[in-house]
Protein backbone atom coordinates (compact mmCIF):
# COMPACT_ATOMS: atom_id res chain seq x y z
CA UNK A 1 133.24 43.72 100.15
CA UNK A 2 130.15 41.14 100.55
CA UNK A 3 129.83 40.12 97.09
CA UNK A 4 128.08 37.18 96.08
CA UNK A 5 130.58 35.49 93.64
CA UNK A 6 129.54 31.70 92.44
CA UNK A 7 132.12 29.41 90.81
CA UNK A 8 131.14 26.39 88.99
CA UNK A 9 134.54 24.37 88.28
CA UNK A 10 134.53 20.81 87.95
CA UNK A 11 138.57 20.46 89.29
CA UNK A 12 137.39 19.98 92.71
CA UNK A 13 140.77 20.53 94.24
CA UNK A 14 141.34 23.84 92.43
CA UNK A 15 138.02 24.79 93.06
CA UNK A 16 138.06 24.30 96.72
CA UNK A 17 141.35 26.21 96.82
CA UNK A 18 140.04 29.43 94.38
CA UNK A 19 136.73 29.64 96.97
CA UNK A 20 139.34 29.65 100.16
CA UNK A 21 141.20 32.03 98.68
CA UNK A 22 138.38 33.95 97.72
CA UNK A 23 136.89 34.34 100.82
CA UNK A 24 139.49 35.47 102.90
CA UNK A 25 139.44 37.99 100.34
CA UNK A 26 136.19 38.75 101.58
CA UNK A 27 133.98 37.63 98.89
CA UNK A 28 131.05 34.46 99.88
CA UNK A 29 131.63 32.06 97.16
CA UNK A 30 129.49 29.08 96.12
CA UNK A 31 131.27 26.23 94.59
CA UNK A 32 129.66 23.98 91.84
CA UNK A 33 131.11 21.36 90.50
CA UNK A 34 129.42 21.02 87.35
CA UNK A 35 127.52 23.02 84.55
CA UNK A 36 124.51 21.53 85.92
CA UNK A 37 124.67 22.35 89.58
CA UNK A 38 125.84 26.17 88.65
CA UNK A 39 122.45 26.84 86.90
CA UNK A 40 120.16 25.63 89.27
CA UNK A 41 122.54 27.78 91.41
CA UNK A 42 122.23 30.46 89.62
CA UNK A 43 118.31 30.28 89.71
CA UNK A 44 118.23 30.13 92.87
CA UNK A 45 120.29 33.23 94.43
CA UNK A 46 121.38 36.55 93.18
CA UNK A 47 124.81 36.49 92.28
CA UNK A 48 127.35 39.61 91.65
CA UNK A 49 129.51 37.58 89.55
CA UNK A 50 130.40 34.49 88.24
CA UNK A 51 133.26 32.43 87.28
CA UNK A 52 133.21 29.86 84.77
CA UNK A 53 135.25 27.00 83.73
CA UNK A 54 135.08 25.95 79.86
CA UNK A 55 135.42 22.27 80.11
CA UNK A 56 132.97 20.56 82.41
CA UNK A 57 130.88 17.41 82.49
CA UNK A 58 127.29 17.46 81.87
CA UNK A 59 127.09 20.78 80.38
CA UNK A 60 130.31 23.32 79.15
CA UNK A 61 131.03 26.26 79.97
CA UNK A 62 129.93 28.16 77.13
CA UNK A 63 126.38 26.86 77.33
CA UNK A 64 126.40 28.01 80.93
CA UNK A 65 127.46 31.43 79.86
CA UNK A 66 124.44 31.55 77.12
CA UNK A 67 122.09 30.68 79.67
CA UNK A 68 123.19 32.71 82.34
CA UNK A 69 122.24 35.08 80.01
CA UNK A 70 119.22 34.12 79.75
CA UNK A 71 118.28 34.22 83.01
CA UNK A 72 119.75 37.23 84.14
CA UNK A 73 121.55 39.70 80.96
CA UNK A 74 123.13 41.71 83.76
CA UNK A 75 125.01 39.63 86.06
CA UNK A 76 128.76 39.59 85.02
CA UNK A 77 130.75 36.76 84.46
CA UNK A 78 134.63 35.65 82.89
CA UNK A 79 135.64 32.60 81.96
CA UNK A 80 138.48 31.02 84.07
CA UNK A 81 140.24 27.63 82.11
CA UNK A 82 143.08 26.35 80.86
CA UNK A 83 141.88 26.52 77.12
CA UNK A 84 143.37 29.34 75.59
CA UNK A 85 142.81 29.49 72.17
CA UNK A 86 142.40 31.83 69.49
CA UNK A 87 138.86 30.38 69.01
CA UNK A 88 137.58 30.20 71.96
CA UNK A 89 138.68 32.99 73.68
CA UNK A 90 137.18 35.27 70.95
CA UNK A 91 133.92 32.88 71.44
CA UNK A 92 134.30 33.71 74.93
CA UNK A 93 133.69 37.82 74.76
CA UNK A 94 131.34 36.94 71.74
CA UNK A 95 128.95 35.40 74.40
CA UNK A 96 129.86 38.93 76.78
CA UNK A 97 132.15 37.45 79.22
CA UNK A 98 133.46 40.29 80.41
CA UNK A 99 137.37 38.22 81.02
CA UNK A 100 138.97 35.58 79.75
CA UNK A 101 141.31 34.66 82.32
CA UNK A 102 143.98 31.17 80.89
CA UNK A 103 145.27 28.83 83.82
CA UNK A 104 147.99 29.51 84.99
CA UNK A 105 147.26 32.74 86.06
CA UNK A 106 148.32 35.37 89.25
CA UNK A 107 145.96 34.97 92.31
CA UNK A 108 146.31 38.81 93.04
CA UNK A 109 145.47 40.18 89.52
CA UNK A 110 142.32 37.97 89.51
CA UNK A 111 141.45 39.59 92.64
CA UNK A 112 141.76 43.35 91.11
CA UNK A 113 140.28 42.22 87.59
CA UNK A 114 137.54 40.86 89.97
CA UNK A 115 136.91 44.36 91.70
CA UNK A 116 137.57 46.19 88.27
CA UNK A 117 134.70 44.45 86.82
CA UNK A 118 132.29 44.36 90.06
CA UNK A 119 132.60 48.10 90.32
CA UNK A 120 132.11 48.57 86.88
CA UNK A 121 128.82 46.34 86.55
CA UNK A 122 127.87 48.29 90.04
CA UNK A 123 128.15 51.35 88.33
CA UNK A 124 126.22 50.47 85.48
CA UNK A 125 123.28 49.09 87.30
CA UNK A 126 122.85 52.69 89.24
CA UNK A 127 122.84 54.65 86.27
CA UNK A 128 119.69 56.68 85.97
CA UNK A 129 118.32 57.00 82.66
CA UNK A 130 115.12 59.32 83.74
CA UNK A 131 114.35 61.88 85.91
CA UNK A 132 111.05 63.72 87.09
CA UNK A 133 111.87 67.62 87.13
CA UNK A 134 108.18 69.39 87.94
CA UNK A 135 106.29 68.46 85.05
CA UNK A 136 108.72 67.25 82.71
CA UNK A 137 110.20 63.70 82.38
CA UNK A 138 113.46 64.12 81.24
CA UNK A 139 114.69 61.23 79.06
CA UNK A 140 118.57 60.34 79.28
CA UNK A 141 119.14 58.10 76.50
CA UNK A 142 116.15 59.59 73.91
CA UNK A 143 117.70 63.10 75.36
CA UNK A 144 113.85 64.38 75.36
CA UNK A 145 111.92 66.66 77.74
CA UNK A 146 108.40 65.75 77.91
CA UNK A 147 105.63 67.94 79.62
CA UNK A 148 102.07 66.28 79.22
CA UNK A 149 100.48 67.05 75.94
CA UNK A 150 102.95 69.15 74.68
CA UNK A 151 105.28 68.70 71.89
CA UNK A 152 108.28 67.03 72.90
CA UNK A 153 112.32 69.07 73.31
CA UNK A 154 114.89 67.11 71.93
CA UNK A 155 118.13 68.30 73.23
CA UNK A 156 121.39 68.14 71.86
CA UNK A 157 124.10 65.54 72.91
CA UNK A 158 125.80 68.38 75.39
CA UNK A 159 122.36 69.69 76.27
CA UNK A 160 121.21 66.36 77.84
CA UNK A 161 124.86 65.73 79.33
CA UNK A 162 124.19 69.12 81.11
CA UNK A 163 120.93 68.56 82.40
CA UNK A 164 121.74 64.89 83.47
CA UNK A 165 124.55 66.41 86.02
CA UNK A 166 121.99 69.30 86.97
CA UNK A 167 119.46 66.31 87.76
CA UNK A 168 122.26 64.19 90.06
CA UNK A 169 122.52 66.93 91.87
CA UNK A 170 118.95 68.29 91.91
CA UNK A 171 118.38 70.67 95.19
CA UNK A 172 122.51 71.22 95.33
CA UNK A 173 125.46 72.65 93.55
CA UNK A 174 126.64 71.58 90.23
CA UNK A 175 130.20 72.43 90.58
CA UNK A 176 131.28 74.46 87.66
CA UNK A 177 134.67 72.59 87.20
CA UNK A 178 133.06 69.24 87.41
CA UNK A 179 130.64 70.00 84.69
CA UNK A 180 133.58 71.44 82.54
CA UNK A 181 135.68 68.69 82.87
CA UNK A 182 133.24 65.84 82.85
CA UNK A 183 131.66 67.58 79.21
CA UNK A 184 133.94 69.83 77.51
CA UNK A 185 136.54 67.79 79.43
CA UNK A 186 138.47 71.68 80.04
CA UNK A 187 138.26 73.97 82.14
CA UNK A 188 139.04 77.65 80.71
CA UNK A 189 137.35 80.59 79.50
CA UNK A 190 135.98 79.33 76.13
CA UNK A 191 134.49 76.20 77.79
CA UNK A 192 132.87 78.24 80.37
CA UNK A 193 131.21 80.79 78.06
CA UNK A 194 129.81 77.92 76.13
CA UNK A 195 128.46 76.07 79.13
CA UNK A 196 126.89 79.59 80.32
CA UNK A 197 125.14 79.74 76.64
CA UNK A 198 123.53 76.05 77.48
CA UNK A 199 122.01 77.06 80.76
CA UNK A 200 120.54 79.70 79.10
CA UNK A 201 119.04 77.11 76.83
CA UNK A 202 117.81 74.78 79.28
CA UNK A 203 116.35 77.85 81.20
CA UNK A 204 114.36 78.29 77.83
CA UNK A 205 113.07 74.64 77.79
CA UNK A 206 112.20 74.00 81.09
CA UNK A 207 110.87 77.85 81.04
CA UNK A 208 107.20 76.78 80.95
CA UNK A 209 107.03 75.47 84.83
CA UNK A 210 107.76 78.13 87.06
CA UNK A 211 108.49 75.56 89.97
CA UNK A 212 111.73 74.92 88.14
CA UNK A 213 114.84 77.16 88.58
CA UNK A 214 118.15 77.51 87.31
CA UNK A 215 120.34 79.63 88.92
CA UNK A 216 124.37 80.26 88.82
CA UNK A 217 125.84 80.84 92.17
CA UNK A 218 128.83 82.88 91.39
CA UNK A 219 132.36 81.50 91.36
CA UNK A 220 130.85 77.52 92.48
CA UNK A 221 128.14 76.29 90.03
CA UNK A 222 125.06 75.73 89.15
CA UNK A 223 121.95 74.74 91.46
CA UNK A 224 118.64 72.69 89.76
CA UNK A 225 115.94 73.66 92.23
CA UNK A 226 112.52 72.02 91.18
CA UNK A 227 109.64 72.74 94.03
């Protein structure tokens, strides 16, 4: 796996035994023992993930969530402690931990919450939210097409989810069923007339570069070529 996991938990014994455990797992774990000691971690190296303990000398483990935060709004982390209540766990996700995990707790599902939420964060990270077709820049979340001076296309919601899968696979084939499936989340007749009335539309907006094609390859897809 190679992920960079650091661990600031002040229960030295526990915390040597979590970063064993851990690594034969295959992650490389730093141990701190404090609140402290984690930061200046944390400023130090690039983490994938972080655990936290809530109750720790010198500085808790909520403060070390809100300035892990501040340092880097990106970088998962859950909280991992034997205070489990009400109040603090819901102060817990109000600070965006992304777990609250109680002690005692199952070594193995810690390990597959841990992958759960290091593939989702991984995910999120390499999600492109704009793409350079010929002349336009195609905006993901504004769902706009812009081409120099001229006025800008806003597309509808299924417009912009069509274009986004034509972009990810710009040069190739758009499966049909994937785009189906993925939008109309079906894959029958209807769905497929409707999808062939939005390529005609995005034909029609991109229409003003002739670099840019969009052509249906029959019985596989779709194909984004841009020159």
């Amino acid at each position: 796996m190679g992920y960079k996991l650091l661990l600031i938990e002040d229960e030295k014994n526990f915390g040597m035994v979590l970063k064993d455990y851990l690594s034969m797992n295959g992650y490389s774990v730093t141990h701190c023992e404090n609140g402290e000691l984690g930061i200046e971690e944390f400023k130090k190296n690039n983490f994938d993930l972080c655990i936290v303990d809530i109750m720790m000398p010198k500085k808790d483990g909520f403060t070390v969530a809100e300035e892990i935060r501040l340092i880097n709004k990106h970088t998962p982390f859950i909280f991992l402690t034997a205070r489990g209540m009400r109040d603090d766990i819901i102060k817990g996700y109000r600070l965006g931990a992304y777990d609250y995990i109680t002690k005692p707790f199952d070594s193995e599902v810690l390990l597959y919450k841990l992958q759960v939420i290091l593939n989702k964060a991984e995910s999120e990270s390499t999600i492109q939210n704009e793409y350079k077709i010929g002349k336009y820049t195609f905006n993901v979340k504004m769902r706009s097409l812009k081409s120099g001076t001229n006025p800008e296309i806003k597309l509808s919601p299924k417009e912009s989810a069509l274009l986004q899968l034509l972009c990810q696979h710009l040069n190739d084939v758009l499966p049909r069923e994937k785009a189906l499936k993925q939008i109309w989340k079906d894959d029958n007749y209807f769905t497929a007339r409707s999808m062939d009335v939005y390529i005609v539309k995005l034909r029609k907006h991109l229409s003003s570069d002739p670099s840019i094609e969009i052509n249906n390859l029959h019985g596989n897809g779709y194909t984004l070529l841009s020159r």
